[in-house]
C-alpha atoms as a PDB file:
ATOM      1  CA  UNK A   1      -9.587  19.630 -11.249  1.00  0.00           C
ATOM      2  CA  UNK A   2     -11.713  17.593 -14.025  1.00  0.00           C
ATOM      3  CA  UNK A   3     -15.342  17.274 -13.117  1.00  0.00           C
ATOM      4  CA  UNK A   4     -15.840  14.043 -13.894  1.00  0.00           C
ATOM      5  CA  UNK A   5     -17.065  11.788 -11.508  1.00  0.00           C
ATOM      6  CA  UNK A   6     -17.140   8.116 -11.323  1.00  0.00           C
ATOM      7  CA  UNK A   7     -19.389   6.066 -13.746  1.00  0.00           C
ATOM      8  CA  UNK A   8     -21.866   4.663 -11.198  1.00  0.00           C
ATOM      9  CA  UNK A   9     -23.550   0.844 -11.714  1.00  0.00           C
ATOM     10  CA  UNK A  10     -25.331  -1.410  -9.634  1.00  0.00           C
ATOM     11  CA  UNK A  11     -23.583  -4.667 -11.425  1.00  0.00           C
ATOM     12  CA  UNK A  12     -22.083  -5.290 -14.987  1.00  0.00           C
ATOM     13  CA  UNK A  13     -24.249  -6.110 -17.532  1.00  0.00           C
ATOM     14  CA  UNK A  14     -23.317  -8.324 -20.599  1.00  0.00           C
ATOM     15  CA  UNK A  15     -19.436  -8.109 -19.761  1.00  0.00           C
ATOM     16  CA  UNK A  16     -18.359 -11.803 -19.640  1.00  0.00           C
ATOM     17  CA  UNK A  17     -15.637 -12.652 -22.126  1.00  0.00           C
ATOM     18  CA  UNK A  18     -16.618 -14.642 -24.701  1.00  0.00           C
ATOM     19  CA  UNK A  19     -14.829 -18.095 -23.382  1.00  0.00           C
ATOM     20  CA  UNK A  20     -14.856 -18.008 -19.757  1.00  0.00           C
ATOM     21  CA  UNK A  21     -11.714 -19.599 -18.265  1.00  0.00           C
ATOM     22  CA  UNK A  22     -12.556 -23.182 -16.454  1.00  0.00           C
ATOM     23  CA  UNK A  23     -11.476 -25.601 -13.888  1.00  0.00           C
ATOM     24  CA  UNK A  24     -10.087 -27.320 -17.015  1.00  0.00           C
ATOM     25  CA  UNK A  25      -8.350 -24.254 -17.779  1.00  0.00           C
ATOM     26  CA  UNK A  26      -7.027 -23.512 -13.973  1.00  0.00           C
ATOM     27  CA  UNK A  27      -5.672 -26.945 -14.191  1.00  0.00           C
ATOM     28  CA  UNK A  28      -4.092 -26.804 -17.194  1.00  0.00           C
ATOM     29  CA  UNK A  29      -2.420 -23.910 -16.058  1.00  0.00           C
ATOM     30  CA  UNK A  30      -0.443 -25.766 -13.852  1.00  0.00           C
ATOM     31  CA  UNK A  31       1.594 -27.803 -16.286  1.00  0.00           C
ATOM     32  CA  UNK A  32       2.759 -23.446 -17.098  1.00  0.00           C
ATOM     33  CA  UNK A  33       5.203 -24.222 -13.227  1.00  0.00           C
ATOM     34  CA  UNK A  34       8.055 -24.951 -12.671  1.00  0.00           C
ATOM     35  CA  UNK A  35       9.668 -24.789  -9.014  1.00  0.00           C
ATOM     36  CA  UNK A  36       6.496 -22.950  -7.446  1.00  0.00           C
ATOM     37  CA  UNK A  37       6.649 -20.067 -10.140  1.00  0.00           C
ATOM     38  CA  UNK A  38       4.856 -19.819 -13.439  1.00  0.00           C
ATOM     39  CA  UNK A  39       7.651 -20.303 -16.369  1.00  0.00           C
ATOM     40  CA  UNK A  40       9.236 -16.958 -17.831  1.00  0.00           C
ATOM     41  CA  UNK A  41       8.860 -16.510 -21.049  1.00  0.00           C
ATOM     42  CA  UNK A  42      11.475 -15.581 -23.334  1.00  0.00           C
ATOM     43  CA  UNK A  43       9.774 -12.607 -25.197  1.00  0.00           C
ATOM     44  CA  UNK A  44       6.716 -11.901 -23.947  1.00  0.00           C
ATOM     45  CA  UNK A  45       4.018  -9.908 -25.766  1.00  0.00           C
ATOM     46  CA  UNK A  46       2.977  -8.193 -22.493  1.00  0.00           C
ATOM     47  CA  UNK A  47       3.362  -8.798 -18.512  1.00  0.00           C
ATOM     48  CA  UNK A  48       0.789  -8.679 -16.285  1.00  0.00           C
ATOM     49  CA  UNK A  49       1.356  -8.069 -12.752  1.00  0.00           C
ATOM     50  CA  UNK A  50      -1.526  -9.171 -10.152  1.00  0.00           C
ATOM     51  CA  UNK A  51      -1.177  -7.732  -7.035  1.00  0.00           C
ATOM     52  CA  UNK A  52      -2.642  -8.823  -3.710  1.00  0.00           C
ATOM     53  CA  UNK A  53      -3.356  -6.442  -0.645  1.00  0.00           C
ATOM     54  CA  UNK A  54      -2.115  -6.252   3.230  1.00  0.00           C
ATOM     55  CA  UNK A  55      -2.100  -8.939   5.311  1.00  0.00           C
ATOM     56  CA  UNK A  56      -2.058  -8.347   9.029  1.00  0.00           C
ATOM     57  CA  UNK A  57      -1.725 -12.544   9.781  1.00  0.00           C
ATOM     58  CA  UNK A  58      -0.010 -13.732   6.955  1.00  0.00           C
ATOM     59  CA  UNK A  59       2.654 -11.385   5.976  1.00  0.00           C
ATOM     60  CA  UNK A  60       4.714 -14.435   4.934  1.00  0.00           C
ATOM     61  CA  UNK A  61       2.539 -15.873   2.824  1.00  0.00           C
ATOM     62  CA  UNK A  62      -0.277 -12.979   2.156  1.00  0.00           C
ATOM     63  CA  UNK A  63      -2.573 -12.628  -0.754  1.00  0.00           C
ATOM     64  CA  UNK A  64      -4.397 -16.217  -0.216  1.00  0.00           C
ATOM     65  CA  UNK A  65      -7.893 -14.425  -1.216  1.00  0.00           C
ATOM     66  CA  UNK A  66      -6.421 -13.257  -4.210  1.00  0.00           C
ATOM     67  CA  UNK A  67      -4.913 -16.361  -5.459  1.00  0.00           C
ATOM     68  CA  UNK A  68      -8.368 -17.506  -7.490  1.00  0.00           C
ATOM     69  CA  UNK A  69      -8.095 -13.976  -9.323  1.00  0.00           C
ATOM     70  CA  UNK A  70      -4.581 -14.731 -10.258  1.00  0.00           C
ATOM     71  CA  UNK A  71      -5.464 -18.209 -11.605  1.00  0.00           C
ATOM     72  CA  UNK A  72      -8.720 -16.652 -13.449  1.00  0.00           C
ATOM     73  CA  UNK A  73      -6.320 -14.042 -15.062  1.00  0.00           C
ATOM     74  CA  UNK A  74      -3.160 -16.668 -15.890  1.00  0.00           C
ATOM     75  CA  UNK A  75      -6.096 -19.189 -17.449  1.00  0.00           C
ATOM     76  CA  UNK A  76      -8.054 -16.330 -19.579  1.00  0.00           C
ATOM     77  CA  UNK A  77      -4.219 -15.459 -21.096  1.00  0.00           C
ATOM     78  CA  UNK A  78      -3.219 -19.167 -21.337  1.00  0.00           C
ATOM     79  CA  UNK A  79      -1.509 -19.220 -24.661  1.00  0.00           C
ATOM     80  CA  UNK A  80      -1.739 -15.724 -25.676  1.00  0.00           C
ATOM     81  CA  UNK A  81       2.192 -14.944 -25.315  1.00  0.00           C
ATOM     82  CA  UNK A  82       1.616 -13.042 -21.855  1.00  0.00           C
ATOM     83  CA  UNK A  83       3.531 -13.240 -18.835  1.00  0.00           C
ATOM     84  CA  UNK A  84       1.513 -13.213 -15.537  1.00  0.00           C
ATOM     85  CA  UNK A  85       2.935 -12.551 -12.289  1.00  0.00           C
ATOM     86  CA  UNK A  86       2.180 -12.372  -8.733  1.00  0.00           C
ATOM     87  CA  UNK A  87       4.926 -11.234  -6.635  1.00  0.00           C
ATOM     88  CA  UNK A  88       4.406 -11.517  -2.750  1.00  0.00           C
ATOM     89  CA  UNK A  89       5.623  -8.478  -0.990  1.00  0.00           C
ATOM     90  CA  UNK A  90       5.907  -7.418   2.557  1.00  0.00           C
ATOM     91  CA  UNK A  91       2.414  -5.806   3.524  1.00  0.00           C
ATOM     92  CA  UNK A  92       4.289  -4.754   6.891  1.00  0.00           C
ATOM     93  CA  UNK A  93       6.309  -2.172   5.365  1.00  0.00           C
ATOM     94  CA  UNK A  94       5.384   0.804   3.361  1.00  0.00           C
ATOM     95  CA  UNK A  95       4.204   0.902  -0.325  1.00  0.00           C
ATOM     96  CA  UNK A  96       7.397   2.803  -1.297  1.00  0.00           C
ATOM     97  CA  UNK A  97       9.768  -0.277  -0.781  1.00  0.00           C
ATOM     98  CA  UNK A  98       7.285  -3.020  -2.319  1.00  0.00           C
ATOM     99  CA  UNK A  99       6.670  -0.930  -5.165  1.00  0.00           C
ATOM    100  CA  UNK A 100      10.802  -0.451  -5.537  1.00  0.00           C
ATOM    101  CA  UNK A 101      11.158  -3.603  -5.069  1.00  0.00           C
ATOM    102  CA  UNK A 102       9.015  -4.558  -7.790  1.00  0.00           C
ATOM    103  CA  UNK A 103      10.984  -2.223 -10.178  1.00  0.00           C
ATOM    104  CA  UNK A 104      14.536  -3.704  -9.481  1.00  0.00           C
ATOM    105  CA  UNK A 105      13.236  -7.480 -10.249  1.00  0.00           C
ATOM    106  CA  UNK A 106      11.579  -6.354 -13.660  1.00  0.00           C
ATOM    107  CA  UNK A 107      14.574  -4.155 -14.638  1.00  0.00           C
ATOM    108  CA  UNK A 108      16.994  -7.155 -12.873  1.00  0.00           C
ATOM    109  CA  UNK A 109      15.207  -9.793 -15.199  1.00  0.00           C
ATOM    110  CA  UNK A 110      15.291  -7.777 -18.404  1.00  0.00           C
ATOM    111  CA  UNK A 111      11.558  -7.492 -18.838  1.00  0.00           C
ATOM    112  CA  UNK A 112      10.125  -5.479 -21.425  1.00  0.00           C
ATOM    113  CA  UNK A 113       8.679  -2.175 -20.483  1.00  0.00           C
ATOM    114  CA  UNK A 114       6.596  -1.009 -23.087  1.00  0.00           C
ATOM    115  CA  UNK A 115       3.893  -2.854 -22.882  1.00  0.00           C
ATOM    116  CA  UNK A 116       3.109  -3.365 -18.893  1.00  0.00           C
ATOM    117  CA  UNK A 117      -0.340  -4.216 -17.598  1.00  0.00           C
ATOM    118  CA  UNK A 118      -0.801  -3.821 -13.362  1.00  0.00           C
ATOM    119  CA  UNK A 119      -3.935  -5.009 -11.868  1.00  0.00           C
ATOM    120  CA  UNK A 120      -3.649  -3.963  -7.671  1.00  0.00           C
ATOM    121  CA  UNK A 121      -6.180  -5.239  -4.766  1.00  0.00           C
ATOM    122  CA  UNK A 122      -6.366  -2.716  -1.776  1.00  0.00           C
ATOM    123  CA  UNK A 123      -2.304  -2.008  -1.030  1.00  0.00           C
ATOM    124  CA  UNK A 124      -1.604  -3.714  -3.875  1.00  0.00           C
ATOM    125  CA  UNK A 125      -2.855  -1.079  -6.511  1.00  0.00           C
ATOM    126  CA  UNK A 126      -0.239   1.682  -4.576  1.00  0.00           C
ATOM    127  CA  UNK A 127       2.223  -0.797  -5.045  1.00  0.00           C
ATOM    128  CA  UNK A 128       1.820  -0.852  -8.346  1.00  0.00           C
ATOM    129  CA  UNK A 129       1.528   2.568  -8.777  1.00  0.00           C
ATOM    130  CA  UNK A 130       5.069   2.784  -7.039  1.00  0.00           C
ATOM    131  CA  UNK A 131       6.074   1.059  -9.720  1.00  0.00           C
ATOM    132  CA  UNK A 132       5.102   3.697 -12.029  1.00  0.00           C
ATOM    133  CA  UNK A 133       6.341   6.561 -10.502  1.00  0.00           C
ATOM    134  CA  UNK A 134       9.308   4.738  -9.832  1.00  0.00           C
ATOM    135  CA  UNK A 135      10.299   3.710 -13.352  1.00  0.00           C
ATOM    136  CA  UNK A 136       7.814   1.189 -15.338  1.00  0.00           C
ATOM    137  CA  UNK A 137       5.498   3.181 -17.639  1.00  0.00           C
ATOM    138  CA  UNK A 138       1.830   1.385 -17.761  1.00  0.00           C
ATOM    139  CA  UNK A 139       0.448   0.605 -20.752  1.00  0.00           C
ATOM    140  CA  UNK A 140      -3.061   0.314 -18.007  1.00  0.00           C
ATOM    141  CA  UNK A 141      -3.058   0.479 -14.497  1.00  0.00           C
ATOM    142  CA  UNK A 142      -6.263  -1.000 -12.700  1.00  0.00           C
ATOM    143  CA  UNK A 143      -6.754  -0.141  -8.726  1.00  0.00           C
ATOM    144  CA  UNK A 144      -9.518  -2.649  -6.794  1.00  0.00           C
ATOM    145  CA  UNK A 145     -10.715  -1.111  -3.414  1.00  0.00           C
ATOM    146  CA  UNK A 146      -7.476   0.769  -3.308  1.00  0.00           C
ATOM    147  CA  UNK A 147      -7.123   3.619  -0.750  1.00  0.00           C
ATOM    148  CA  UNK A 148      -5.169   5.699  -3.602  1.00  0.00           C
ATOM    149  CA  UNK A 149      -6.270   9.416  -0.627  1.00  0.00           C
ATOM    150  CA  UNK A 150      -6.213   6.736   2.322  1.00  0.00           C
ATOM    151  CA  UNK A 151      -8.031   4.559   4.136  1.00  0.00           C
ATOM    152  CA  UNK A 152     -11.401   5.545   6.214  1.00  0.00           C
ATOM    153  CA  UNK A 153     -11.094   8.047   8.697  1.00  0.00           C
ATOM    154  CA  UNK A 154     -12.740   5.350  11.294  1.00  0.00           C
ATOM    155  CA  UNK A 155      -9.991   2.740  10.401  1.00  0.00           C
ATOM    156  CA  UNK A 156      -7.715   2.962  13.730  1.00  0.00           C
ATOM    157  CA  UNK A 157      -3.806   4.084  13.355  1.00  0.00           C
ATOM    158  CA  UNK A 158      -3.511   1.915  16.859  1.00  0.00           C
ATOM    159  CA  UNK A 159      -1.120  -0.083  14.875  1.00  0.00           C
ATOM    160  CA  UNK A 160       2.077   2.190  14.717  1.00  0.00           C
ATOM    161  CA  UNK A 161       5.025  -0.439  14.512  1.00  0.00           C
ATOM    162  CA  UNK A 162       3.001  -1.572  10.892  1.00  0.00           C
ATOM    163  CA  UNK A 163       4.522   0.697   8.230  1.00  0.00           C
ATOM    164  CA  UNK A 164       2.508  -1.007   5.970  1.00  0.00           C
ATOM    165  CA  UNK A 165      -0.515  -0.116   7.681  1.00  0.00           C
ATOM    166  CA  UNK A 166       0.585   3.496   8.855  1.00  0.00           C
ATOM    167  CA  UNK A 167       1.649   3.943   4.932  1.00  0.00           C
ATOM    168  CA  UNK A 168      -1.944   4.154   3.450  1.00  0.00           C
ATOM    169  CA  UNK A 169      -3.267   6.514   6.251  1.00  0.00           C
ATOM    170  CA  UNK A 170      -4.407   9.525   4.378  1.00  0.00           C
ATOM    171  CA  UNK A 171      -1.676  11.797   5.605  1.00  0.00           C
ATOM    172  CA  UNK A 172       0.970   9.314   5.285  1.00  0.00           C
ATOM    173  CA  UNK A 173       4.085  11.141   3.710  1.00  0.00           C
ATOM    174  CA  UNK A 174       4.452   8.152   0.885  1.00  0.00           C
ATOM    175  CA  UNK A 175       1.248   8.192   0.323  1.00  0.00           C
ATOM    176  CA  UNK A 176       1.195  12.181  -0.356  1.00  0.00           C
ATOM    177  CA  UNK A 177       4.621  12.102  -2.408  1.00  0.00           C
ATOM    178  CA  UNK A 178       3.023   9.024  -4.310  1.00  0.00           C
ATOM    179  CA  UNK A 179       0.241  11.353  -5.295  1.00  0.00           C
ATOM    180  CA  UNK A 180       1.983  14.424  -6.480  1.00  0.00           C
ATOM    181  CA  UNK A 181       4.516  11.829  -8.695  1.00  0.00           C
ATOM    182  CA  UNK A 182       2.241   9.317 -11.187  1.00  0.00           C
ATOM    183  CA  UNK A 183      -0.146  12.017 -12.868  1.00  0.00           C
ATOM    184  CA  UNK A 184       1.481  11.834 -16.516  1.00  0.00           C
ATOM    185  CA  UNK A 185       0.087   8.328 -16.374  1.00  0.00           C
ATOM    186  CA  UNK A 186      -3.377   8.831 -14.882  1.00  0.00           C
ATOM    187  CA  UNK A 187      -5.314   8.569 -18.167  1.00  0.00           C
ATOM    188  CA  UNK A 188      -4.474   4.750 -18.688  1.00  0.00           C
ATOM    189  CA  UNK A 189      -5.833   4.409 -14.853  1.00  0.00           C
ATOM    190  CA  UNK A 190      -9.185   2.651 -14.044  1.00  0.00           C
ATOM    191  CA  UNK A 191     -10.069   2.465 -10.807  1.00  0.00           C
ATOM    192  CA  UNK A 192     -13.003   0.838  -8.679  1.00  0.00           C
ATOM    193  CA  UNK A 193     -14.840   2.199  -5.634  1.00  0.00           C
ATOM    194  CA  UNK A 194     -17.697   0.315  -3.379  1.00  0.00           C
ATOM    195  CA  UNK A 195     -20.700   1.126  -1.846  1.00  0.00           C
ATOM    196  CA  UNK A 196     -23.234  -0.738   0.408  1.00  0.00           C
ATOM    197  CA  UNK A 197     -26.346  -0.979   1.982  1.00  0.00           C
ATOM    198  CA  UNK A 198     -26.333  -1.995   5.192  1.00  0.00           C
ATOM    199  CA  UNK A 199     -28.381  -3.195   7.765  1.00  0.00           C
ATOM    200  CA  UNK A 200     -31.627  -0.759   8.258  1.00  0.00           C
ATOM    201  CA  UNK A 201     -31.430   0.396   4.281  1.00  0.00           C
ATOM    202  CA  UNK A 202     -28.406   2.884   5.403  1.00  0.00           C
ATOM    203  CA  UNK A 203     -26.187   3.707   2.900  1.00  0.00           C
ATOM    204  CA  UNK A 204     -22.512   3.211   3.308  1.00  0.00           C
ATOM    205  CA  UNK A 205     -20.609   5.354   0.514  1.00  0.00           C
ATOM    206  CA  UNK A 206     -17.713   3.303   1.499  1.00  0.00           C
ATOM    207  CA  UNK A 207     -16.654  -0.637   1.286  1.00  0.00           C
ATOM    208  CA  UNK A 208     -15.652  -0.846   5.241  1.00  0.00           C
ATOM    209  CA  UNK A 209     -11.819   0.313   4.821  1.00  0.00           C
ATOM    210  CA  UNK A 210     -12.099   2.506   1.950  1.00  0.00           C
ATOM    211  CA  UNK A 211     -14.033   5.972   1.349  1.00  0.00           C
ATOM    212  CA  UNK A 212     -15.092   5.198  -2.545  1.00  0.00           C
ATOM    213  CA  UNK A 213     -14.178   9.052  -3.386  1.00  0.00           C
ATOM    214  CA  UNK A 214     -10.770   7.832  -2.030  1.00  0.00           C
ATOM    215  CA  UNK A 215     -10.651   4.648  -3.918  1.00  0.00           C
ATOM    216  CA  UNK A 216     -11.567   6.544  -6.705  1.00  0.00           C
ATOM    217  CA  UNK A 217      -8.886   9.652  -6.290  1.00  0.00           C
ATOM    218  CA  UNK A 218     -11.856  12.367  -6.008  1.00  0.00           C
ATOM    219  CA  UNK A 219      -9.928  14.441  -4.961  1.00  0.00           C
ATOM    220  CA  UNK A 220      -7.083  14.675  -7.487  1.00  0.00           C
ATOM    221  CA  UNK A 221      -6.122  17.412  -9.551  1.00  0.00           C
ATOM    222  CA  UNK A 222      -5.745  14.730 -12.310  1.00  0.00           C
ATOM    223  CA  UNK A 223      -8.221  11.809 -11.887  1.00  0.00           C
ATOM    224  CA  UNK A 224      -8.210   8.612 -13.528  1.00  0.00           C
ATOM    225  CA  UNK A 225      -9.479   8.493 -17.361  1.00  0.00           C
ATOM    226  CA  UNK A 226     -12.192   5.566 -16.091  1.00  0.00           C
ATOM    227  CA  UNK A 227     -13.628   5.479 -12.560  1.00  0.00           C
ATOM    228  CA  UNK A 228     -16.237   2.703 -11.737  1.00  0.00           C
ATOM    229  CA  UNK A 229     -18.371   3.420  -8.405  1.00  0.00           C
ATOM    230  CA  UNK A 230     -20.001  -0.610  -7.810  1.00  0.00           C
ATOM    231  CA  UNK A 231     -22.623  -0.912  -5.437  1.00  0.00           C
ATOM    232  CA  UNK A 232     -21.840  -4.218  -3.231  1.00  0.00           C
ATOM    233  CA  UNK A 233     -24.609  -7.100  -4.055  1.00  0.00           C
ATOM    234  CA  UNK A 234     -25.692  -7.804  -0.316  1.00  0.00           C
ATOM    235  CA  UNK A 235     -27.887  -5.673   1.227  1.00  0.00           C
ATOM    236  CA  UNK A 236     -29.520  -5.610   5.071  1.00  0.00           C
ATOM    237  CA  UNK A 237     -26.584  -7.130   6.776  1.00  0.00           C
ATOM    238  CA  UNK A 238     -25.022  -6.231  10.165  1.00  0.00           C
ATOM    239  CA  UNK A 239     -21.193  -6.454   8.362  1.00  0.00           C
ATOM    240  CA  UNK A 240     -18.648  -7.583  10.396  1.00  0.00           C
ATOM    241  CA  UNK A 241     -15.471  -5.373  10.704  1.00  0.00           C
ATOM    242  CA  UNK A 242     -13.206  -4.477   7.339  1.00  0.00           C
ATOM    243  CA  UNK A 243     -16.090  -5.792   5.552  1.00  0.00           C
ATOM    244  CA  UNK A 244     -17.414  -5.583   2.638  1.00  0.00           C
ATOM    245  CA  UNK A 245     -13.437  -4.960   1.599  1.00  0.00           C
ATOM    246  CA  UNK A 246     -12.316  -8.150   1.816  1.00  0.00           C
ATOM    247  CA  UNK A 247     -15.302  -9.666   0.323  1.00  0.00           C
ATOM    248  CA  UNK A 248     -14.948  -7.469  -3.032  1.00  0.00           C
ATOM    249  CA  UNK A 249     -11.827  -9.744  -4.008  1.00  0.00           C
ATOM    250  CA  UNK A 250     -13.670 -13.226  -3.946  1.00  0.00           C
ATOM    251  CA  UNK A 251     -13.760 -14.158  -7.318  1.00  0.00           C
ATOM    252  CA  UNK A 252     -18.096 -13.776  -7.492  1.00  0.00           C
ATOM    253  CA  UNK A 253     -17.336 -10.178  -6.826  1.00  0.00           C
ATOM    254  CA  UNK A 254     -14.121  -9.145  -8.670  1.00  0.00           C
ATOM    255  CA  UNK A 255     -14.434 -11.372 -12.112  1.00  0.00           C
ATOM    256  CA  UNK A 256     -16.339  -8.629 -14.050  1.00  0.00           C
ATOM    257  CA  UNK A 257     -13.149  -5.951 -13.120  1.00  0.00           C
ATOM    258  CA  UNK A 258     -10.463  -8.751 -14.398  1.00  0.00           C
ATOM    259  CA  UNK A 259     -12.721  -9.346 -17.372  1.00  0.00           C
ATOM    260  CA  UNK A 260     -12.918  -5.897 -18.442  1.00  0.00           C
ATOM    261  CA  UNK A 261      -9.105  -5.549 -17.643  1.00  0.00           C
ATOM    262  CA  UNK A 262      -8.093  -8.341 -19.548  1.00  0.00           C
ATOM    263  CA  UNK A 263     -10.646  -7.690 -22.553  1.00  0.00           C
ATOM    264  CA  UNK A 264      -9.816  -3.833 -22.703  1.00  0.00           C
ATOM    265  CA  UNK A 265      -6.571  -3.486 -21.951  1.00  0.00           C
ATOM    266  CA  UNK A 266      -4.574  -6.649 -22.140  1.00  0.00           C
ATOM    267  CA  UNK A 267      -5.896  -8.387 -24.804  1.00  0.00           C
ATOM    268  CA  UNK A 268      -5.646  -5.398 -27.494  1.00  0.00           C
ATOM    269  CA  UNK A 269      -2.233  -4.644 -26.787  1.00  0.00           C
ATOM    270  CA  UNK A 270      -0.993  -8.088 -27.655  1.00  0.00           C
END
C-alpha cells in the first residue's frame, strides 16, 4: 500500500479559472439543444461525462442538484470542441448496470475513447468507474463525495429492495469486484473527501454519508495519484440527516473541484 495520504485544505485558494462561466454563458448554452439533449458533435476533441448521484424520490428524473454543475461545466467548454454529457441512470439499481449501461451507448454511438474525461457525484463517481473497468479507458477520472469502500457504517441497510442503495454498502459484492478491477487506471484518479465541524466544535471526519478515508480509497492497495481531504465551510450546526453530503454538490461548494477538473485535466488534453 502507498503511504500517501490525502492533501488536506480548509478551501481553495487562487483556483478560479481565468474567465468564469456566466448567466450569459448558461444561456447561451442553450441555443447548444436540440430535442432536450445537448447536440453531438461530429468529432469531438474530448467527452466529458457529468454524473449525478442516487436519488431515493426522483429516480425518474434524479440528479436535479447537480444540474447547475453540469451547466457550469457545458458553459466553461462552450466552444472548445468538447462534448458534455449527462446521462440519467437508474439510482435504484446497482452501479454495475448504470456503469454498463453507460459503456454500450458510448461504444453504440461511436464515441471516441482515447481521450475520455468522467467527473462522478456520490454514486455517480462508481458509475463512472464501471465504466472503466468495463471498457472506456480515462484519460482523468474525478470522484465527489463518492463512497469508492462504502458508505458510513451508521447509514441504515433498512432499505433492501434498493439495489442501488444496497450496492454502495461497504461489503456489497459490486462494490468489492469494482475495487479489485480499475487499479491500472488509478493514477489519472482524483478524488475528494469531506470533513465537518459540527455543532459543539466536534469533529466529523466524514460528510454525513461518506467516511472521507472511504471517499478517498484509504484503504486501497493502489490509491488515487491526487486525493483532496476539504473541510466543509459551516461550522456549529446541528446538521440535519445525509447532510453535509448533499450540500457539497451546490454549486458554492463544488465549483473549485469542476474548475480544477476542467483546468487540469480537460482543458490540456484538447
Amino acid at each position: 500500500m502507498t503511504d500517501t495520504d490525502p492533501i488536506s485544505i480548509d478551501r481553495f485558494d487562487d483556483d478560479l479559472l481565468q474567465d468564469i462561466p456566466t448567466e450569459e454563458d448558461y444561456a447561451a448554452t442553450a441555443y447548444d439543444q436540440r430535442d432536450g439533449e445537448m447536440t453531438a458533435l461530429h468529432n469531438p476533441k474530448a467527452v466529458v461525462y457529468m454524473l449525478h448521484g442516487w436519488d431515493f424520490f426522483k429516480n425518474h428524473s434524479p440528479g436535479l442538484s447537480f444540474q447547475p454543475a453540469v451547466a457550469y461545466v457545458r458553459a466553461a467548454l462552450r466552444g472548445r470542441g468538447v462534448e458534455v454529457l449527462a446521462p440519467y441512470y437508474n439510482t435504484h439499481e446497482s452501479h454495475f448496470y448504470a456503469g454498463a449501461n453507460l459503456v454500450r451507448d458510448h461504444e453504440g454511438q461511436r464515441k471516441p475513447k482515447d481521450n475520455v474525461h468522467f467527473f462522478g457525484y456520490s454514486m455517480g463517481g462508481l458509475v463512472a468507474r464501471q465504466a472503466v473497468a468495463q471498457g472506456i479507458p480515462p484519460r482523468s477520472l474525478t470522484t465527489f463525495a463518492t463512497p469508492n469502500e462504502g458508505t458510513g457504517w451508521w447509514v441504515p441497510n433498512g432499505i433492501p429492495f434498493n439495489n442501488g442503495a444496497a450496492s454502495m454498502f461497504g461489503n456489497a459484492n459490486d462494490l468489492t469486484v469494482l475495487n479489485s478491477r480499475d487499479e491500472e487506471y488509478r493514477n489519472r484518479y482524483t478524488t475528494y473527501g469531506f470533513w465537518y465541524r459540527g455543532a459543539m466544535n466536534s469533529v466529523h471526519d466524514n460528510d454525513g454519508m461518506i467516511e472521507q478515508q472511504s471517499a478517498n480509497m484509504m484503504g486501497q492497495s493502489v490509491r488515487p495519484g491526487q486525493a483532496y481531504k476539504l473541510k466543509y465551510g459551516l461550522e456549529g450546526w446541528f446538521k440535519p440527516i445525509a447532510e453535509p453530503h448533499g450540500d457539497v454538490q451546490n454549486l458554492e461548494h463544488i465549483k473549485p473541484a469542476l474548475n480544477r477538473f476542467i483546468r487540469d485535466q480537460v482543458l490540456p488534453s484538447l
